[in-house]
PDB file of N, CA and C in Angstrom:
ATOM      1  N   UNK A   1       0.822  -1.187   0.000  1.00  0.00           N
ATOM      2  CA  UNK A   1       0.000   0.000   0.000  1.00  0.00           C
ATOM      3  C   UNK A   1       0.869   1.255   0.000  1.00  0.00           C
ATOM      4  N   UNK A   2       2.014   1.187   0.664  1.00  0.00           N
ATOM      5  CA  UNK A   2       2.678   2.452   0.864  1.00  0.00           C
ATOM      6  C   UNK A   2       3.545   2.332  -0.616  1.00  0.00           C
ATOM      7  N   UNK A   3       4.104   1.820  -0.633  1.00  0.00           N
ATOM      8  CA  UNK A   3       4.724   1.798  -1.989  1.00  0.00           C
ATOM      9  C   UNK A   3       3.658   2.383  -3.612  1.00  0.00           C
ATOM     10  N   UNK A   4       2.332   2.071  -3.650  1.00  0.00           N
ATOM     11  CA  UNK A   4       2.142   2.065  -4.660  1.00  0.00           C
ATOM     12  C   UNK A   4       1.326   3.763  -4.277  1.00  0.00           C
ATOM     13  N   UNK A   5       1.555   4.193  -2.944  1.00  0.00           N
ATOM     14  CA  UNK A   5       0.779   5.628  -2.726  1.00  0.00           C
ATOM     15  C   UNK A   5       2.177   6.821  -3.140  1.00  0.00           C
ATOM     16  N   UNK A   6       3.303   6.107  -2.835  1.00  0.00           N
ATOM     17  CA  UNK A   6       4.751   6.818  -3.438  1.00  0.00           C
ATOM     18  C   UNK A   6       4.472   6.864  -4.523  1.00  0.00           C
ATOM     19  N   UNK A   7       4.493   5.677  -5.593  1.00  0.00           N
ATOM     20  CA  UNK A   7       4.626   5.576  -6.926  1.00  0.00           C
ATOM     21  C   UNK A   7       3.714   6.611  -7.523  1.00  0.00           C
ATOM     22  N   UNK A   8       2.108   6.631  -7.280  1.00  0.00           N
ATOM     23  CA  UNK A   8       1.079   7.759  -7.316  1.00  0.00           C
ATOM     24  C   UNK A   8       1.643   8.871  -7.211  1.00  0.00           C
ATOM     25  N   UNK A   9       2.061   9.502  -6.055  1.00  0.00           N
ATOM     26  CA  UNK A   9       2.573  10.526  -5.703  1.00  0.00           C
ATOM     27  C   UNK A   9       3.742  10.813  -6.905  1.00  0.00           C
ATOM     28  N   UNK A  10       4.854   9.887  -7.164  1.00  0.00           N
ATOM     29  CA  UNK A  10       5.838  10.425  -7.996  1.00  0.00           C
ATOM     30  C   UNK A  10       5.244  10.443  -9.479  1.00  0.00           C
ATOM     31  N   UNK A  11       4.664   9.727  -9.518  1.00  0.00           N
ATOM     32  CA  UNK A  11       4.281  10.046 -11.513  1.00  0.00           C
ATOM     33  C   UNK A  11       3.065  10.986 -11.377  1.00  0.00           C
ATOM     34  N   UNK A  12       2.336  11.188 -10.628  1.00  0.00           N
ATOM     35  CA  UNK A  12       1.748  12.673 -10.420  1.00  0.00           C
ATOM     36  C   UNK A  12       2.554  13.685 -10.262  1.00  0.00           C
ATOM     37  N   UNK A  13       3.864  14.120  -9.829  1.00  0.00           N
ATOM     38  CA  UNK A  13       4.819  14.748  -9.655  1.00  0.00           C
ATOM     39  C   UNK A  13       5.411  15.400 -11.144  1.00  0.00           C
ATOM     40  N   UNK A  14       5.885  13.965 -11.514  1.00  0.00           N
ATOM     41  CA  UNK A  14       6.778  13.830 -12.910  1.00  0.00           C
ATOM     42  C   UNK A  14       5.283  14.421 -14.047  1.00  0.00           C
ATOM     43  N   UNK A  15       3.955  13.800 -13.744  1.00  0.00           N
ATOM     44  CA  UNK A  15       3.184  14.496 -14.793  1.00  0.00           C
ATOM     45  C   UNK A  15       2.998  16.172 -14.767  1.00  0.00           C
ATOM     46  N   UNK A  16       3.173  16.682 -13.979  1.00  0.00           N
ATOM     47  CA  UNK A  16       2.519  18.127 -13.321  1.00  0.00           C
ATOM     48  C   UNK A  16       4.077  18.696 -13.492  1.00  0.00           C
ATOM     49  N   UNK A  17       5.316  18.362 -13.486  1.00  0.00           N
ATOM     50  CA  UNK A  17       6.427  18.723 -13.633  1.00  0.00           C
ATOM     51  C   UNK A  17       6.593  19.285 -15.174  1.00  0.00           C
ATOM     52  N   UNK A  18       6.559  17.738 -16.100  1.00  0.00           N
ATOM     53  CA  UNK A  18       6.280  17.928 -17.608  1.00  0.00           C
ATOM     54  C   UNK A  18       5.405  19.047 -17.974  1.00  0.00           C
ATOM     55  N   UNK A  19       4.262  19.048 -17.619  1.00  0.00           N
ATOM     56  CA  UNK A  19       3.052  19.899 -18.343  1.00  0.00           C
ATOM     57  C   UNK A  19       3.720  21.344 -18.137  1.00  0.00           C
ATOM     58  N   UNK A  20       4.422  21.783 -16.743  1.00  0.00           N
ATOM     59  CA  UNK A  20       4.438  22.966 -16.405  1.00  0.00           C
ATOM     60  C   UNK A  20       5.734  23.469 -17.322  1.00  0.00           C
ATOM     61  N   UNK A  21       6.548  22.300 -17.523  1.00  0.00           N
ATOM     62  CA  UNK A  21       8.041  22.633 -18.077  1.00  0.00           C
ATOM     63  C   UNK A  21       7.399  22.512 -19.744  1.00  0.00           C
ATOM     64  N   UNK A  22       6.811  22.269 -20.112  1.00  0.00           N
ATOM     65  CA  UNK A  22       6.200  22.418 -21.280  1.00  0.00           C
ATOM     66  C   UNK A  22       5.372  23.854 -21.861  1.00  0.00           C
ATOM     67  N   UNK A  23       4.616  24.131 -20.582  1.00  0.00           N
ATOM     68  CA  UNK A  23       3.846  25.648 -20.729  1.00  0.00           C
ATOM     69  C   UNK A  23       4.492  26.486 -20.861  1.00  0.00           C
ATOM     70  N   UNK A  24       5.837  26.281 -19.727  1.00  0.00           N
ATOM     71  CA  UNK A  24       6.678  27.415 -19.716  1.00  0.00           C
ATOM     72  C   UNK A  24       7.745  28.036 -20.140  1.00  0.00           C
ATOM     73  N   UNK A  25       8.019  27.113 -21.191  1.00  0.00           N
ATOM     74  CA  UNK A  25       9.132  27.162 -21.972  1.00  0.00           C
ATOM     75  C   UNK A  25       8.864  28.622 -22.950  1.00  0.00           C
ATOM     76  N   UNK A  26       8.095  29.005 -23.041  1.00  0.00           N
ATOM     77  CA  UNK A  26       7.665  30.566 -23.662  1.00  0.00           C
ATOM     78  C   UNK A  26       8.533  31.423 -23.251  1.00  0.00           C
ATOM     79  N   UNK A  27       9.197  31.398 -21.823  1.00  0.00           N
ATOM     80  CA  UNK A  27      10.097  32.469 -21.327  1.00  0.00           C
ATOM     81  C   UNK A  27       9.928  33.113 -20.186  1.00  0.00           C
ATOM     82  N   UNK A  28      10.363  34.559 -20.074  1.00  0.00           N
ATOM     83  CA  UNK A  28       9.979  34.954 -18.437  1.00  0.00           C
ATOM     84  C   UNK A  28       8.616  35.022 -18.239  1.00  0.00           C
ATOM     85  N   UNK A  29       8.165  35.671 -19.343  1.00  0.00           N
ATOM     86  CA  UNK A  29       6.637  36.092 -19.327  1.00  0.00           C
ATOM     87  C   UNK A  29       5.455  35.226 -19.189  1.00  0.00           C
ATOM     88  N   UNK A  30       5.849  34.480 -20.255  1.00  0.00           N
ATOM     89  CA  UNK A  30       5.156  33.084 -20.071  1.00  0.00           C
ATOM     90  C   UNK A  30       4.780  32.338 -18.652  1.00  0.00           C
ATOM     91  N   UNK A  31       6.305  32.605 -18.251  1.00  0.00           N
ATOM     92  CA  UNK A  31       6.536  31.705 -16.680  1.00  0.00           C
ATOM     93  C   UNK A  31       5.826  32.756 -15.332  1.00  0.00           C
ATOM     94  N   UNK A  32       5.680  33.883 -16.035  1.00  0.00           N
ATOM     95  CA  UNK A  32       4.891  34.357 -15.012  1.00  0.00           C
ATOM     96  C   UNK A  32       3.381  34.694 -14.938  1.00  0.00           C
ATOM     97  N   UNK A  33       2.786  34.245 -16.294  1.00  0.00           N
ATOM     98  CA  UNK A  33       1.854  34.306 -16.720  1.00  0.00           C
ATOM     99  C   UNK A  33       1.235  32.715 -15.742  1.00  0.00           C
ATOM    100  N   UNK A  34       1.954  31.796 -15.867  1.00  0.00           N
ATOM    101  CA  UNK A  34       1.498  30.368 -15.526  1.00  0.00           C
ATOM    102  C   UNK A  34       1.484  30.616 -13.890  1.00  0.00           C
ATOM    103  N   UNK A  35       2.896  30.826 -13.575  1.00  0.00           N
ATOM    104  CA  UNK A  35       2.581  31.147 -11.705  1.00  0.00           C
ATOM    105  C   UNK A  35       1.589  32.153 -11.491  1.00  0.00           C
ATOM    106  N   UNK A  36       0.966  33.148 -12.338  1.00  0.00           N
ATOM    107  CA  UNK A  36       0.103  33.731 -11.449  1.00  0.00           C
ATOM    108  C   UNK A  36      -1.278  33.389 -11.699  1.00  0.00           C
ATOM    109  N   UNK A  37      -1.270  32.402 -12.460  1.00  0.00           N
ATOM    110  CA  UNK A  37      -2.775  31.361 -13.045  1.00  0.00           C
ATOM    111  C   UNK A  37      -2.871  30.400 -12.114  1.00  0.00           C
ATOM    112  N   UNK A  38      -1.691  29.608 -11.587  1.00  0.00           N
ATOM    113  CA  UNK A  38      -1.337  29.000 -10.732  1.00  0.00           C
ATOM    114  C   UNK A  38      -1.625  29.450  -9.272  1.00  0.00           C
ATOM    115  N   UNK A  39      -1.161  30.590  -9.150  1.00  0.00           N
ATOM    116  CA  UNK A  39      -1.680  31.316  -7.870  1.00  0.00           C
ATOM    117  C   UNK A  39      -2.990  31.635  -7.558  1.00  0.00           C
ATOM    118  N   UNK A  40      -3.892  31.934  -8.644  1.00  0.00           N
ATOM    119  CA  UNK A  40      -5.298  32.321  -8.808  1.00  0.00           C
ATOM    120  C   UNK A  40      -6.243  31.389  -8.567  1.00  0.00           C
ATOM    121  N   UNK A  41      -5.754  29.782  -9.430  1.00  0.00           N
ATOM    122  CA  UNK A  41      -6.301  28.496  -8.676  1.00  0.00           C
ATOM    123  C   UNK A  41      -6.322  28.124  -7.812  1.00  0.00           C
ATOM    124  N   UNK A  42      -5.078  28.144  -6.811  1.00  0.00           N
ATOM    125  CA  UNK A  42      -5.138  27.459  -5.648  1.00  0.00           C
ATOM    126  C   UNK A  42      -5.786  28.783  -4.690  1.00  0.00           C
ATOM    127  N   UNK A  43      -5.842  30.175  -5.200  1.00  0.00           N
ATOM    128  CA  UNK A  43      -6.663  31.066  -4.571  1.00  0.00           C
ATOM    129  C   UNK A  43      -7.836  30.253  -4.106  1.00  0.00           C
ATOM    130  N   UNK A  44      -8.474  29.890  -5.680  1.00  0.00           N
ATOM    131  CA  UNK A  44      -9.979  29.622  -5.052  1.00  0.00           C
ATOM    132  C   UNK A  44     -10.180  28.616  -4.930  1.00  0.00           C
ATOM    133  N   UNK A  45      -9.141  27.321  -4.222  1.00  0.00           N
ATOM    134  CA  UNK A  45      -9.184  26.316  -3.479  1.00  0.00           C
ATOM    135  C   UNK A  45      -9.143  26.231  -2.077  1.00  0.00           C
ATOM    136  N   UNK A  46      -9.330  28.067  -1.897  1.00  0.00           N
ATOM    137  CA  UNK A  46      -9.089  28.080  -0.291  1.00  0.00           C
ATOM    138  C   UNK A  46     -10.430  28.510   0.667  1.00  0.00           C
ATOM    139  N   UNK A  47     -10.455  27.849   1.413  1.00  0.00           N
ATOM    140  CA  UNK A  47     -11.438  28.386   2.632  1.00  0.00           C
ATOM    141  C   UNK A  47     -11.462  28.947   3.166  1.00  0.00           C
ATOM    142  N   UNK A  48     -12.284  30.287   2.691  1.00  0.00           N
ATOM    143  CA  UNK A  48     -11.838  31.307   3.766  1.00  0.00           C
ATOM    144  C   UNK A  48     -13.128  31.385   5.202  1.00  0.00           C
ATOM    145  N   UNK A  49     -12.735  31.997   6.238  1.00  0.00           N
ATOM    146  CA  UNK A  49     -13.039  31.863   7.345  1.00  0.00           C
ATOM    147  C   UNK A  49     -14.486  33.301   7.304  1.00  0.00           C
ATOM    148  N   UNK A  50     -15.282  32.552   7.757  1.00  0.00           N
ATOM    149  CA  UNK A  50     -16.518  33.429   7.770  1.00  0.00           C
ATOM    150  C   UNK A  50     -16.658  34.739   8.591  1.00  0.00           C
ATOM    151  N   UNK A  51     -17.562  35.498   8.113  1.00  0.00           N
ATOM    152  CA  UNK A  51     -17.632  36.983   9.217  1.00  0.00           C
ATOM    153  C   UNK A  51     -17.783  36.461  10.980  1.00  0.00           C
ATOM    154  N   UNK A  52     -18.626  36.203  11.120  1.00  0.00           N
ATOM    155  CA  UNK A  52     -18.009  35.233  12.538  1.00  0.00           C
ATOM    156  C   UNK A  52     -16.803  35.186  13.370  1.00  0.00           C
ATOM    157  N   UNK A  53     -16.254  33.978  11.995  1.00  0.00           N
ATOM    158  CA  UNK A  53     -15.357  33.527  13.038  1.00  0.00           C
ATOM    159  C   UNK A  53     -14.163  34.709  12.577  1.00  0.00           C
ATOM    160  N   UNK A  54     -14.048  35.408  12.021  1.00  0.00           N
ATOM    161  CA  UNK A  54     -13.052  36.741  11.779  1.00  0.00           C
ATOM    162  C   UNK A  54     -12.873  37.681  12.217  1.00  0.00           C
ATOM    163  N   UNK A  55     -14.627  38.042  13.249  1.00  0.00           N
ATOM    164  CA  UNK A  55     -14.860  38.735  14.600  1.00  0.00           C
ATOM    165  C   UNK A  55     -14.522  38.164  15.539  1.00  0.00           C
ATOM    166  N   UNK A  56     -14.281  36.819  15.515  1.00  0.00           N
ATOM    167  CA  UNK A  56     -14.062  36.122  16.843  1.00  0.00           C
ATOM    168  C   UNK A  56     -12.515  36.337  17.322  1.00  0.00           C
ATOM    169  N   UNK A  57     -12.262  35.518  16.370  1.00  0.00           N
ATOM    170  CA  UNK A  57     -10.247  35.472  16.106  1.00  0.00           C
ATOM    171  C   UNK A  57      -9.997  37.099  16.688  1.00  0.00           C
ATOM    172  N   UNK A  58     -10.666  38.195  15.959  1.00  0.00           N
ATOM    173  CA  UNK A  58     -10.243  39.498  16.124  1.00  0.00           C
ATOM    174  C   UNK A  58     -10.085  39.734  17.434  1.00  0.00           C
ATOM    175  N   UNK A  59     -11.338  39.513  18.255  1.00  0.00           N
ATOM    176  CA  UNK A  59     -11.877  40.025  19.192  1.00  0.00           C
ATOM    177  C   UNK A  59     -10.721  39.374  20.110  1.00  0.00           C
ATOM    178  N   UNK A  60     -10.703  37.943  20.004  1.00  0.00           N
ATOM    179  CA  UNK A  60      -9.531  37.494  20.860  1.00  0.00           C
ATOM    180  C   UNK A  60      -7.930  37.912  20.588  1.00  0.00           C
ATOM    181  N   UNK A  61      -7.521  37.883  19.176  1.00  0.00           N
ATOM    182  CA  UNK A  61      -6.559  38.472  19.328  1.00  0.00           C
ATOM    183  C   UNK A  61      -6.159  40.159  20.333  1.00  0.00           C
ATOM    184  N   UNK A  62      -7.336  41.053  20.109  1.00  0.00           N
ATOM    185  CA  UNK A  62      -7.388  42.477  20.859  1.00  0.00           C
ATOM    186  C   UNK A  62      -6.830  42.040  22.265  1.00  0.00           C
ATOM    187  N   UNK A  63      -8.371  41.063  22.881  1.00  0.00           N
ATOM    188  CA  UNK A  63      -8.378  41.285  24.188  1.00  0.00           C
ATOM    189  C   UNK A  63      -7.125  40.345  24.373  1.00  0.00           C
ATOM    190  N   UNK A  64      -6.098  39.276  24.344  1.00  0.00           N
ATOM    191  CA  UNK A  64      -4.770  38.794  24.650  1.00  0.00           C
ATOM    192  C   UNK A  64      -3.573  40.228  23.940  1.00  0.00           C
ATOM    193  N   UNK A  65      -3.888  41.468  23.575  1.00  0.00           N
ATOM    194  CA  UNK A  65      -2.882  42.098  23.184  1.00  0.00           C
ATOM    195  C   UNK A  65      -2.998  43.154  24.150  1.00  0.00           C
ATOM    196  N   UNK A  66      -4.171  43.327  24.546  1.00  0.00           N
ATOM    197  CA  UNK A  66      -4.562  44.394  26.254  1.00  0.00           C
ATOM    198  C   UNK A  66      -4.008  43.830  27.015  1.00  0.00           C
ATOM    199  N   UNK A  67      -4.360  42.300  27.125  1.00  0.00           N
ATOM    200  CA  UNK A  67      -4.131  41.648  28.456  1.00  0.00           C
ATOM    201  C   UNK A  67      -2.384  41.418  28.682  1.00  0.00           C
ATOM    202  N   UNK A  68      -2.006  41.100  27.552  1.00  0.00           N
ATOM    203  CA  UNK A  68      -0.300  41.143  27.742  1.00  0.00           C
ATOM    204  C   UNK A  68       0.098  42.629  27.626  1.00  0.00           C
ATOM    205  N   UNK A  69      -0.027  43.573  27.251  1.00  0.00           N
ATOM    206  CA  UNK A  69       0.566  45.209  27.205  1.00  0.00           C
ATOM    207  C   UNK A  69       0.286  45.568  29.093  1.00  0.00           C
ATOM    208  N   UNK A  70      -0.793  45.210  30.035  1.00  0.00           N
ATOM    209  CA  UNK A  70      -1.308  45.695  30.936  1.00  0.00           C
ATOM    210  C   UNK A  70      -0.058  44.691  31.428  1.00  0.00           C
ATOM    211  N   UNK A  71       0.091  43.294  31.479  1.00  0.00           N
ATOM    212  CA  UNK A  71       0.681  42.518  31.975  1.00  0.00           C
ATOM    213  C   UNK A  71       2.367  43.129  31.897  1.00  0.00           C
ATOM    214  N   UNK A  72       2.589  43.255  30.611  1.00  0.00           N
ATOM    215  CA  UNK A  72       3.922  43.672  30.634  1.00  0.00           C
ATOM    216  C   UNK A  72       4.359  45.090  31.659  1.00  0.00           C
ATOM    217  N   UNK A  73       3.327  45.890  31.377  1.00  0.00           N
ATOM    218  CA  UNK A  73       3.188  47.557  31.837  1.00  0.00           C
ATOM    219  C   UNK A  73       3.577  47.152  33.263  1.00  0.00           C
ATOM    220  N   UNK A  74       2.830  46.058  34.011  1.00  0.00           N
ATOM    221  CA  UNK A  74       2.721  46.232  35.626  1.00  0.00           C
ATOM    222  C   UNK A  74       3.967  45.521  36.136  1.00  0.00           C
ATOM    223  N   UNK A  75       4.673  44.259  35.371  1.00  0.00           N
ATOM    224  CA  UNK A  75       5.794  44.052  35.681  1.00  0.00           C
ATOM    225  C   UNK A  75       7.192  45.205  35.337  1.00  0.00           C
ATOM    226  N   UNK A  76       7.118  45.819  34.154  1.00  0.00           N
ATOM    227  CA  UNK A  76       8.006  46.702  34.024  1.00  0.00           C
ATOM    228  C   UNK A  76       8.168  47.779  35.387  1.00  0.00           C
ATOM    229  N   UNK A  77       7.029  48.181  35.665  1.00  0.00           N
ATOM    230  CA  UNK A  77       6.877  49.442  36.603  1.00  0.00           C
ATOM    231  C   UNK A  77       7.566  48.723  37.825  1.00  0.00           C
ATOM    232  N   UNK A  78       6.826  47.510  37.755  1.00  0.00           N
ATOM    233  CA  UNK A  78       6.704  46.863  39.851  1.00  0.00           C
ATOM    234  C   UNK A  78       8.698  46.800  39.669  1.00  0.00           C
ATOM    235  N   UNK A  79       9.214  46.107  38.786  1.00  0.00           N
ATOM    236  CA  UNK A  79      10.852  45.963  38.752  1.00  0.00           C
ATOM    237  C   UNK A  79      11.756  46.723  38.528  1.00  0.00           C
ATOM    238  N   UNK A  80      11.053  48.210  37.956  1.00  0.00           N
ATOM    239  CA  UNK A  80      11.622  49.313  37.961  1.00  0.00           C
ATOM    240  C   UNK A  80      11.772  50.188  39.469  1.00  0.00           C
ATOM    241  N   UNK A  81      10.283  49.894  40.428  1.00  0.00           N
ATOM    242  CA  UNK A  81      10.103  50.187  41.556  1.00  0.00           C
ATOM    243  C   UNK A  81      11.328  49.557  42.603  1.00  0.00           C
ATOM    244  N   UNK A  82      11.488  47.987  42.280  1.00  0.00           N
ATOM    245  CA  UNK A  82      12.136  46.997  42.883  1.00  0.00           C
ATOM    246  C   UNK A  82      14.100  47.935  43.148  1.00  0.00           C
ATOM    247  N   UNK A  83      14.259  48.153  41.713  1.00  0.00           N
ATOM    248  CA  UNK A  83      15.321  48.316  41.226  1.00  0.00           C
ATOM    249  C   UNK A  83      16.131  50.243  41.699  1.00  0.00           C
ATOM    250  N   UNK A  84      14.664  50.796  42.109  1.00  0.00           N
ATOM    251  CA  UNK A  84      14.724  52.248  42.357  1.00  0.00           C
ATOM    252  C   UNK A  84      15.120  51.869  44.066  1.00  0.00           C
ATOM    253  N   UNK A  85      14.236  50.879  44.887  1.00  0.00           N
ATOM    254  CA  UNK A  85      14.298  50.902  46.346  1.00  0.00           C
ATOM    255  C   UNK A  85      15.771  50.418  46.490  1.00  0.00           C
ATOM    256  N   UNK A  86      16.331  49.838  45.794  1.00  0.00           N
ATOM    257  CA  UNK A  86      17.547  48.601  45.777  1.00  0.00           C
ATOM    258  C   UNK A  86      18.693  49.700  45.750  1.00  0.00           C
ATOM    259  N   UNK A  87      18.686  50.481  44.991  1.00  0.00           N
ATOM    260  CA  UNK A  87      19.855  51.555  44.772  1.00  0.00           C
ATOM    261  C   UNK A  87      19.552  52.483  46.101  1.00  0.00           C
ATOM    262  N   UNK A  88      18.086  52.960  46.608  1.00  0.00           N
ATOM    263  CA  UNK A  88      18.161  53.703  47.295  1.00  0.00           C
ATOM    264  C   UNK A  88      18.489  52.964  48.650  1.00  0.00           C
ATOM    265  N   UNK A  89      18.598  51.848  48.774  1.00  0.00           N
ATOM    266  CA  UNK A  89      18.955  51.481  50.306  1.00  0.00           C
ATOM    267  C   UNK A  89      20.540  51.843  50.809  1.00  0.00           C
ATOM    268  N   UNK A  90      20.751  51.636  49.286  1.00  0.00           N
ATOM    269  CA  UNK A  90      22.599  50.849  49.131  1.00  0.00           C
ATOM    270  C   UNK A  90      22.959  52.743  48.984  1.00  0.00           C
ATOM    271  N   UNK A  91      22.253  53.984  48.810  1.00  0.00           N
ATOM    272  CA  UNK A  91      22.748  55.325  48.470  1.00  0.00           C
ATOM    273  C   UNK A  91      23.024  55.579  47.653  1.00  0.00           C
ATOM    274  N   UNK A  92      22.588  54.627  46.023  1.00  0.00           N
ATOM    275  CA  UNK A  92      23.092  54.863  44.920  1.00  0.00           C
ATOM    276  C   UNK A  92      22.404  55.785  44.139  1.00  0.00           C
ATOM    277  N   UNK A  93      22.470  56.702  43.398  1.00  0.00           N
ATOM    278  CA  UNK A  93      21.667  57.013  42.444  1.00  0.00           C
ATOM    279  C   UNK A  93      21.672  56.055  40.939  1.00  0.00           C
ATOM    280  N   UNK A  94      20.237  56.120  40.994  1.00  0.00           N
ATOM    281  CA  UNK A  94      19.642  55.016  39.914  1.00  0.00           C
ATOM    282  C   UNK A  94      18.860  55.545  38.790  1.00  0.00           C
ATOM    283  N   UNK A  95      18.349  54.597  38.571  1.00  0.00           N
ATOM    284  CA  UNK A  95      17.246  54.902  37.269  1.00  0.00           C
ATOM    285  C   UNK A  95      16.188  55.917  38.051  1.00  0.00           C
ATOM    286  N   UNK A  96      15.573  56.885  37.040  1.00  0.00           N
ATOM    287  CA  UNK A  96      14.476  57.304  37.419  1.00  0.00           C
ATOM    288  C   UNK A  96      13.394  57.430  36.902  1.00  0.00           C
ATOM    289  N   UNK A  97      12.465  57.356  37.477  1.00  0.00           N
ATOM    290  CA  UNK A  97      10.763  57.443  36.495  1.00  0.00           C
ATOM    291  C   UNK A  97      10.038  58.409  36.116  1.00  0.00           C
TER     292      UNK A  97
END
């Protein structure tokens, strides 16, 4: 079974190889004429994701980009605080805010 799903796979390969090296032998133009026909097909082989779920994704991406900026904000400050008391025990002058 695995062997004859390789073999499939490679002379589907070698056929789709030929055809394309055949189309494209026209030149640059040609060859970019085929990749962007090529690109246009597998365009509309794709699934795109509904109004829904594109509000959804959104909505979650926002609220995890609040929630880490607030997250980052309160550790920066609290270790900047940490780092201000640390110099001031020792009489150093340090960072300031």
């Amino acid at each position: 079974m695995r062997a004859s799903w390789k073999q499939e796979s490679k002379d589907m390969a070698e056929t789709t190889t030929l055809e394309t090296v055949r189309e494209a032998t026209g030149g640059r133009l040609e060859r970019a004429r085929l990749f962007l026909s090529e690109v246009r097909n597998e365009l509309k082989r794709v699934t795109w994701p509904g109004s829904k779920e594109v509000y959804a994704t959104t909505v979650v991406v926002i609220l995890v980009s609040v929630f880490f900026g607030v997250y980052l904000f309160v550790l920066d400050f609290g270790l900047l605080k940490l780092v201000q008391w640390i110099f001031k025990m020792f009489g150093v002058s340090g960072p300031t805010a």
